[in-house]
Protein backbone atom coordinates (compact mmCIF):
# COMPACT_ATOMS: atom_id res chain seq x y z
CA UNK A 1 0.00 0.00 0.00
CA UNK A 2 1.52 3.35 -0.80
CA UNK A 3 1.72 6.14 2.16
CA UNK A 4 2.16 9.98 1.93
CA UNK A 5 3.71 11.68 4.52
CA UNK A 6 2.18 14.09 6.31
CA UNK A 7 1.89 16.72 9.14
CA UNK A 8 -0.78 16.73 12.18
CA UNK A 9 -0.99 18.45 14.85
CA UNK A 10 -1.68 16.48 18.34
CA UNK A 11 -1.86 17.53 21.95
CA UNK A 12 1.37 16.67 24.15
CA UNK A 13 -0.01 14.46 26.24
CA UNK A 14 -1.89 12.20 24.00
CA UNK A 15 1.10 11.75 21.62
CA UNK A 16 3.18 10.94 25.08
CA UNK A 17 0.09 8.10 25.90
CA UNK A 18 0.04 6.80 22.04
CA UNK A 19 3.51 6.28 21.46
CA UNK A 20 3.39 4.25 24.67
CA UNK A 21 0.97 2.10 23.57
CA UNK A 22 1.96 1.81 19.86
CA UNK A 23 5.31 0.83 21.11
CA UNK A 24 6.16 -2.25 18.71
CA UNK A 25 4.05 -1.70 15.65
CA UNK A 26 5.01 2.22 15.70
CA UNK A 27 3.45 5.71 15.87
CA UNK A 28 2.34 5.40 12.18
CA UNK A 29 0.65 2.42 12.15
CA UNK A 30 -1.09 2.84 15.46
CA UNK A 31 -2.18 6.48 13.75
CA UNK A 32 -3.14 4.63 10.40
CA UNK A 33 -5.48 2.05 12.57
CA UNK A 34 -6.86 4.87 14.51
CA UNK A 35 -8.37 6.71 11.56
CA UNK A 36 -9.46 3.88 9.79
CA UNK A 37 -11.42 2.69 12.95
CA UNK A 38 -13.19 6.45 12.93
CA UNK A 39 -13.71 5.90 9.52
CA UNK A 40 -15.49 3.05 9.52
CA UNK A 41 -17.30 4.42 12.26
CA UNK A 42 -18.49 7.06 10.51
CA UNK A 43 -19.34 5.06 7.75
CA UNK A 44 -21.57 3.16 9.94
CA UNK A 45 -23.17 5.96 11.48
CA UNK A 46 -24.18 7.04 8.05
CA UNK A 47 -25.91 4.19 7.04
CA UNK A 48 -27.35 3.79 10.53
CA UNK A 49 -29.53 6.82 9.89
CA UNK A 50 -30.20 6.31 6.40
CA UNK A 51 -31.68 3.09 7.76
CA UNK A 52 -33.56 5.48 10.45
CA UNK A 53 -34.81 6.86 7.15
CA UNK A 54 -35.41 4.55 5.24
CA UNK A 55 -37.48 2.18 7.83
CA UNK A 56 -38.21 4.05 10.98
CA UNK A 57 -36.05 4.07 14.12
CA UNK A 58 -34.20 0.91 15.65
CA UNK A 59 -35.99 -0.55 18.71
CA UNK A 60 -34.35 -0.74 22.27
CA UNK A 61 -34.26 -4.40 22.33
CA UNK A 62 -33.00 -3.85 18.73
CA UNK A 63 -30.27 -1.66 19.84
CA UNK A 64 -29.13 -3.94 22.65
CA UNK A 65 -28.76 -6.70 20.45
CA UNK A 66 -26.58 -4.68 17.99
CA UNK A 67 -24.38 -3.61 20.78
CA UNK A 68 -23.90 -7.00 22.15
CA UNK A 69 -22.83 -8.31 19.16
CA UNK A 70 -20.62 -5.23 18.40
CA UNK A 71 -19.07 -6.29 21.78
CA UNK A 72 -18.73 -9.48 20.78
CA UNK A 73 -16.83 -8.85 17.53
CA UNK A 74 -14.70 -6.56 19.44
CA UNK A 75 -13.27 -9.27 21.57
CA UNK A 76 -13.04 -11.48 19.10
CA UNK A 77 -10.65 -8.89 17.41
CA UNK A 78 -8.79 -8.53 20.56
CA UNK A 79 -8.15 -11.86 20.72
CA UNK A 80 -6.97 -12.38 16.93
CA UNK A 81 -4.75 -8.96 17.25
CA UNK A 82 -2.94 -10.04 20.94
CA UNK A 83 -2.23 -13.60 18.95
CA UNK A 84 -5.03 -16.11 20.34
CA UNK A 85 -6.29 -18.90 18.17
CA UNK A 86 -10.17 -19.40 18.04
CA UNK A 87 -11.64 -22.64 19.13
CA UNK A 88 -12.89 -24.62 16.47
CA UNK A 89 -16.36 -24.17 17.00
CA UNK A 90 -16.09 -20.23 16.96
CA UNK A 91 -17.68 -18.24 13.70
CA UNK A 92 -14.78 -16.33 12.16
């Protein structure tokens, strides 16, 4: 993939906390993940309400299950990112 470098500005003290925490994979990279986690984000977001639009609002038991499953994909990243193998029964 090709990269362009570029200039941002960022307050002190987060760039102190995020190049603690990027540590092996690096400042860029941990940057590069960041904004392609907002992105998809706001991606999301978008078609969230043009589903609002489209077909009314999302139900609270609706919502619920959408966030438990969000928080389930979420761990199951964490655990593919920190190097853990899924059992063999688990959905990829």
């Amino acid at each position: 993939m090709a990269t362009k470098k570029i200039t941002v500005t960022i307050p002190e003290e987060l760039i102190d906390e995020i190049r603690a925490e990027a540590a092996e994979r690096g400042l860029s990279a941990y940057v590069a993940e960041a904004l392609r986690f907002k992105r998809d984000r706001d991606r999301l977001l978008e078609l969230v309400n043009w589903l609002g639009e489209e077909y009314g609002p999302v139900t609270e038991e609706e919502g619920s299950a959408v966030l438990e499953e969000l928080e389930d994909l979420d761990a199951e990243h964490e655990r593919r990112r920190a190097g853990g193998k899924r059992d063999a029964g688990e959905a990829a």
